[in-house]
Protein backbone atom coordinates (compact mmCIF):
# COMPACT_ATOMS: atom_id res chain seq x y z
CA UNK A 1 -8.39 -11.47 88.73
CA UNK A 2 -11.09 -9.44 88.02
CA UNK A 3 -14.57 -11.70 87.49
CA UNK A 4 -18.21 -11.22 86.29
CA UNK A 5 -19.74 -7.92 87.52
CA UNK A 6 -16.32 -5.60 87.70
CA UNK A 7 -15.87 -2.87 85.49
CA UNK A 8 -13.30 -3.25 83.05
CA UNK A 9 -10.21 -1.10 83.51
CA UNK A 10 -9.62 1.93 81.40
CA UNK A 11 -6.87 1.28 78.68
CA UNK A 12 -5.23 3.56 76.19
CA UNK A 13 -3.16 1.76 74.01
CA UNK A 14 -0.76 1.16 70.69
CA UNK A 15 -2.11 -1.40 68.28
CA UNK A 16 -1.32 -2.68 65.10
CA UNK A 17 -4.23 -1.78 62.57
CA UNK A 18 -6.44 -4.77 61.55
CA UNK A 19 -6.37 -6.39 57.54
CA UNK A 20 -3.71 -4.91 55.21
CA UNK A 21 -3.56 -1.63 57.17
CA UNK A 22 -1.32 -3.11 59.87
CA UNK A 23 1.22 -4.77 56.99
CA UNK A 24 1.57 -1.11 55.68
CA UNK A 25 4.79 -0.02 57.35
CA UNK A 26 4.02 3.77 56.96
CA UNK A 27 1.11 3.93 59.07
CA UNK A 28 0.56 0.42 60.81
CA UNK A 29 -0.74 1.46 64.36
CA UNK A 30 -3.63 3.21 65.91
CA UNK A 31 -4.02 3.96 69.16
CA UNK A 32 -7.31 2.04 71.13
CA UNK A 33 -8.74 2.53 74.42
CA UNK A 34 -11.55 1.35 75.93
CA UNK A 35 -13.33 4.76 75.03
CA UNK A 36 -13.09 3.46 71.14
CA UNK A 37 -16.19 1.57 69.65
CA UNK A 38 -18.65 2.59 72.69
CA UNK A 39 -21.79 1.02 72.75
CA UNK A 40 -20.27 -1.79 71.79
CA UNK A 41 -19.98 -5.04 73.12
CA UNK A 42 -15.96 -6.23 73.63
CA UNK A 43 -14.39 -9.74 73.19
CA UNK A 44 -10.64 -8.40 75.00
CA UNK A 45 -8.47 -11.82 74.79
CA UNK A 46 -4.96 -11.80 75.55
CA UNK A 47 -1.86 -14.24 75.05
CA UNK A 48 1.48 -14.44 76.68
CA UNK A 49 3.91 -13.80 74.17
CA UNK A 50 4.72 -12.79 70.61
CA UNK A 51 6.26 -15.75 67.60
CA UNK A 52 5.92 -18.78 70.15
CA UNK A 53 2.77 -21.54 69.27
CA UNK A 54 -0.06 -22.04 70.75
CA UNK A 55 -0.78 -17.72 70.63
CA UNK A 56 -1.07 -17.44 66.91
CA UNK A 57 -3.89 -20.72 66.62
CA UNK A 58 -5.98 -19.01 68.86
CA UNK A 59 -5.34 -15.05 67.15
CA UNK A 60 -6.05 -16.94 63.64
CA UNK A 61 -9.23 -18.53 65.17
CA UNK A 62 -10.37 -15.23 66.79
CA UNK A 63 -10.51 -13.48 63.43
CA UNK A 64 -11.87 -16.03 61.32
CA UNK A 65 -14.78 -15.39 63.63
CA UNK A 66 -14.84 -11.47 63.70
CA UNK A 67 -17.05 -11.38 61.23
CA UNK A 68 -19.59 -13.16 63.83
CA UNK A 69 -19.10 -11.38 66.49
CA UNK A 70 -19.23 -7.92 64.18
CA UNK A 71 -22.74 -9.37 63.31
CA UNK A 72 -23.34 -9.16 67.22
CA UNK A 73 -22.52 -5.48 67.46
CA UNK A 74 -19.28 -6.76 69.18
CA UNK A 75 -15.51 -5.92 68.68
CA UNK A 76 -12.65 -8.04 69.45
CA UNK A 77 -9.31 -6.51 71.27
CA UNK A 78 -6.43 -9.16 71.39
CA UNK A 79 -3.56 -8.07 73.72
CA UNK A 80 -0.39 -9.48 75.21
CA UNK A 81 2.63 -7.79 76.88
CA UNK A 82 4.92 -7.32 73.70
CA UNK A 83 4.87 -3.83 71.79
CA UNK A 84 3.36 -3.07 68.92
CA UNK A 85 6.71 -2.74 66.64
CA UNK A 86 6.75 -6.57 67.75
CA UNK A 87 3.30 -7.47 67.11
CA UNK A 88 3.78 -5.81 63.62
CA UNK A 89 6.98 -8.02 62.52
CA UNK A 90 4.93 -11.20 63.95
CA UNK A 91 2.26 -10.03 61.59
CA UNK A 92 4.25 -9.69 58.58
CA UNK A 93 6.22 -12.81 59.39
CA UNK A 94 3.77 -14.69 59.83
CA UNK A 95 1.71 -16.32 57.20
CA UNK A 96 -1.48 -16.77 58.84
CA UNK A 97 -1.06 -13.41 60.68
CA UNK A 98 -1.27 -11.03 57.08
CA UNK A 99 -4.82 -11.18 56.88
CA UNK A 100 -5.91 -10.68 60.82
CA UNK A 101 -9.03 -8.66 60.80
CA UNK A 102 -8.39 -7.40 64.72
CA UNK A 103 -6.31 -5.39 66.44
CA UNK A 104 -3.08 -6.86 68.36
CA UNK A 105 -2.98 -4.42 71.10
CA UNK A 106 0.51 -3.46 73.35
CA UNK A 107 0.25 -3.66 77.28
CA UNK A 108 4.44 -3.21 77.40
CA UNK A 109 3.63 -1.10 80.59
CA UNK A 110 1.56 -4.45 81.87
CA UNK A 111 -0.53 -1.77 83.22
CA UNK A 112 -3.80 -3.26 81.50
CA UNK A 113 -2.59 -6.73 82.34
CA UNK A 114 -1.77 -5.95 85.67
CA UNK A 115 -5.40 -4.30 86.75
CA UNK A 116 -7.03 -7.62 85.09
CA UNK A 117 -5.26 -9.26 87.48
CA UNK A 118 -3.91 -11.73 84.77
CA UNK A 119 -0.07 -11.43 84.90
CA UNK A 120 1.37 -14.88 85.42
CA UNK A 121 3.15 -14.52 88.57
CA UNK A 122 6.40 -16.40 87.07
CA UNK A 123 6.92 -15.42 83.87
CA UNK A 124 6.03 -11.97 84.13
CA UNK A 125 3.80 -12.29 80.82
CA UNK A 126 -0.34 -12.20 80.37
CA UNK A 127 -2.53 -15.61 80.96
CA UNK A 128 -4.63 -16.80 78.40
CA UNK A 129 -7.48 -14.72 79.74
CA UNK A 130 -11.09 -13.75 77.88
CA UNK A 131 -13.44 -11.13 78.55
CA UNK A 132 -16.53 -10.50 77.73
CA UNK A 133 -17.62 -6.83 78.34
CA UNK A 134 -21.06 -5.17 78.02
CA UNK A 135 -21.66 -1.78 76.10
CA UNK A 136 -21.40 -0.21 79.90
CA UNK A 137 -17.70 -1.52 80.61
CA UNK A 138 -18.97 -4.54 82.97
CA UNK A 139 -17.61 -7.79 82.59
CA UNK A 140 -20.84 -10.54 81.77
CA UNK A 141 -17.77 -13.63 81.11
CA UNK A 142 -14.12 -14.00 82.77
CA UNK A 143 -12.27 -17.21 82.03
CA UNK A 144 -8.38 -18.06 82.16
CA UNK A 145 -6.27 -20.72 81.01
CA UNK A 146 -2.73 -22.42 81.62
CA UNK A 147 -0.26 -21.03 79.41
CA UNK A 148 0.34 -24.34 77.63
CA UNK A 149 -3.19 -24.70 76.51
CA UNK A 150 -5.14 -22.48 74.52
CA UNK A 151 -8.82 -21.57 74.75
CA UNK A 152 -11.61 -22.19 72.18
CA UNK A 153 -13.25 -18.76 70.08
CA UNK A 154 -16.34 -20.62 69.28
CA UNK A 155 -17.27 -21.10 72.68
CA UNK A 156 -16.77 -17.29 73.52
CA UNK A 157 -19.37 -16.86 70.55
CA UNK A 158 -21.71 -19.37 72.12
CA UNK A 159 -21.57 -17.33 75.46
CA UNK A 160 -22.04 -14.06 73.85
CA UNK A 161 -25.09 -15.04 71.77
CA UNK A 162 -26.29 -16.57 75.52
CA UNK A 163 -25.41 -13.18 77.39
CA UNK A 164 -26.84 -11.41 74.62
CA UNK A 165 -29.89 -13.45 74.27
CA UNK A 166 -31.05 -11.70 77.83
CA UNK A 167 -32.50 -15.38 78.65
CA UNK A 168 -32.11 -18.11 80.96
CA UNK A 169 -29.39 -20.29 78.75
CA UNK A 170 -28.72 -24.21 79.41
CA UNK A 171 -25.71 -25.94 79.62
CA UNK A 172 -24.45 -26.29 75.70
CA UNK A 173 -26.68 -23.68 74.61
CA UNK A 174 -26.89 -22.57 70.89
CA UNK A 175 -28.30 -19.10 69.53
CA UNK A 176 -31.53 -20.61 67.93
CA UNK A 177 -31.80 -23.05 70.85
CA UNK A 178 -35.06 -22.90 73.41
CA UNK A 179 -34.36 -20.55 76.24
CA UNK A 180 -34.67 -21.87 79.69
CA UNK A 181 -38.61 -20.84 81.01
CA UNK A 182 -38.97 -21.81 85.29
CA UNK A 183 -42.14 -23.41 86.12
CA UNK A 184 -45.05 -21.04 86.70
């Protein structure tokens, strides 16, 4: 898996248009690649597998909290191994799916998934696996969990606010928190 200090893999892929643009049937998708928002920071999450149940709580909680991480100069990718013609009837068949302010984004090559190094080597489908990227492609925050148990958005935020902050963070730091300052 790639870790803290790698430079994220170039992508070019189909995605389903955040808000009400990706429920409009006519023109739902847009193509995204890791060329789009430069100079931006990137939350890239991804999930295992389209209409199953522990995926959609953690999509919802990702874009309640776009707005946040917007406020940070930061965009948020979510990605998983289905295509986008899936990802689009999950949206509009799912009621806390219609208003999801990111993009879902289509690795059906695995090709994305595969140079993460996140494939789970039995089922064939993406981990549960966050990254934080810097405006210059390199990952600052890896992290990966079991299939059966989803991860926690907030605590992304926390980290990115900490990364951001250019400061020596402790353990349970908060943005507004005293930094960290060694002994002179």
């Amino acid at each position: 898996m790639l870790t803290v200090g790698d430079t994220f893999p170039a992508f070019n892929l189909k995605a389903v248009k955040p808000g009400p643009a990706g429920l409009n049937l006519k023109d739902p998708f847009v193509d995204i690649s890791n060329e789009s928002d430069a100079g931006q920071w990137k939350v890239i999450f991804f999930w295992p597998k389209d209409f199953t149940f522990v995926c959609p709580t953690e999509i919802v909680a990702f874009g309640k909290l776009s707005g946040d991480f917007a406020d940070r100069d930061t965009v948020v990718y979510g990605v998983s191994t289905d295509n986008e013609f899936v990802h689009a009837n999950w949206r509009i068949h799912h009621a806390d799916l219609k208003e999801l302010t990111i993009p879902m984004l289509a690795d059906i090559k695995r090709e994305l998934s595969a140079a993460c190094g996140i494939l789970d080597k039995k089922e064939g489908v993406a981990l549960r696996a966050t990254f934080i990227v810097d405006p210059d492609g390199i990952i600052r925050f890896a992290s990966v969990n079991d299939l059966s148990v989803g991860r926690n958005p907030q605590e992304v935020l926390r980290v990115l606010d900490a990364l951001q902050s250019d400061e020596l963070c402790a353990c349970n730091w908060n943005k507004g928190d005293e930094f960290l300052r060694p002994a002179a």
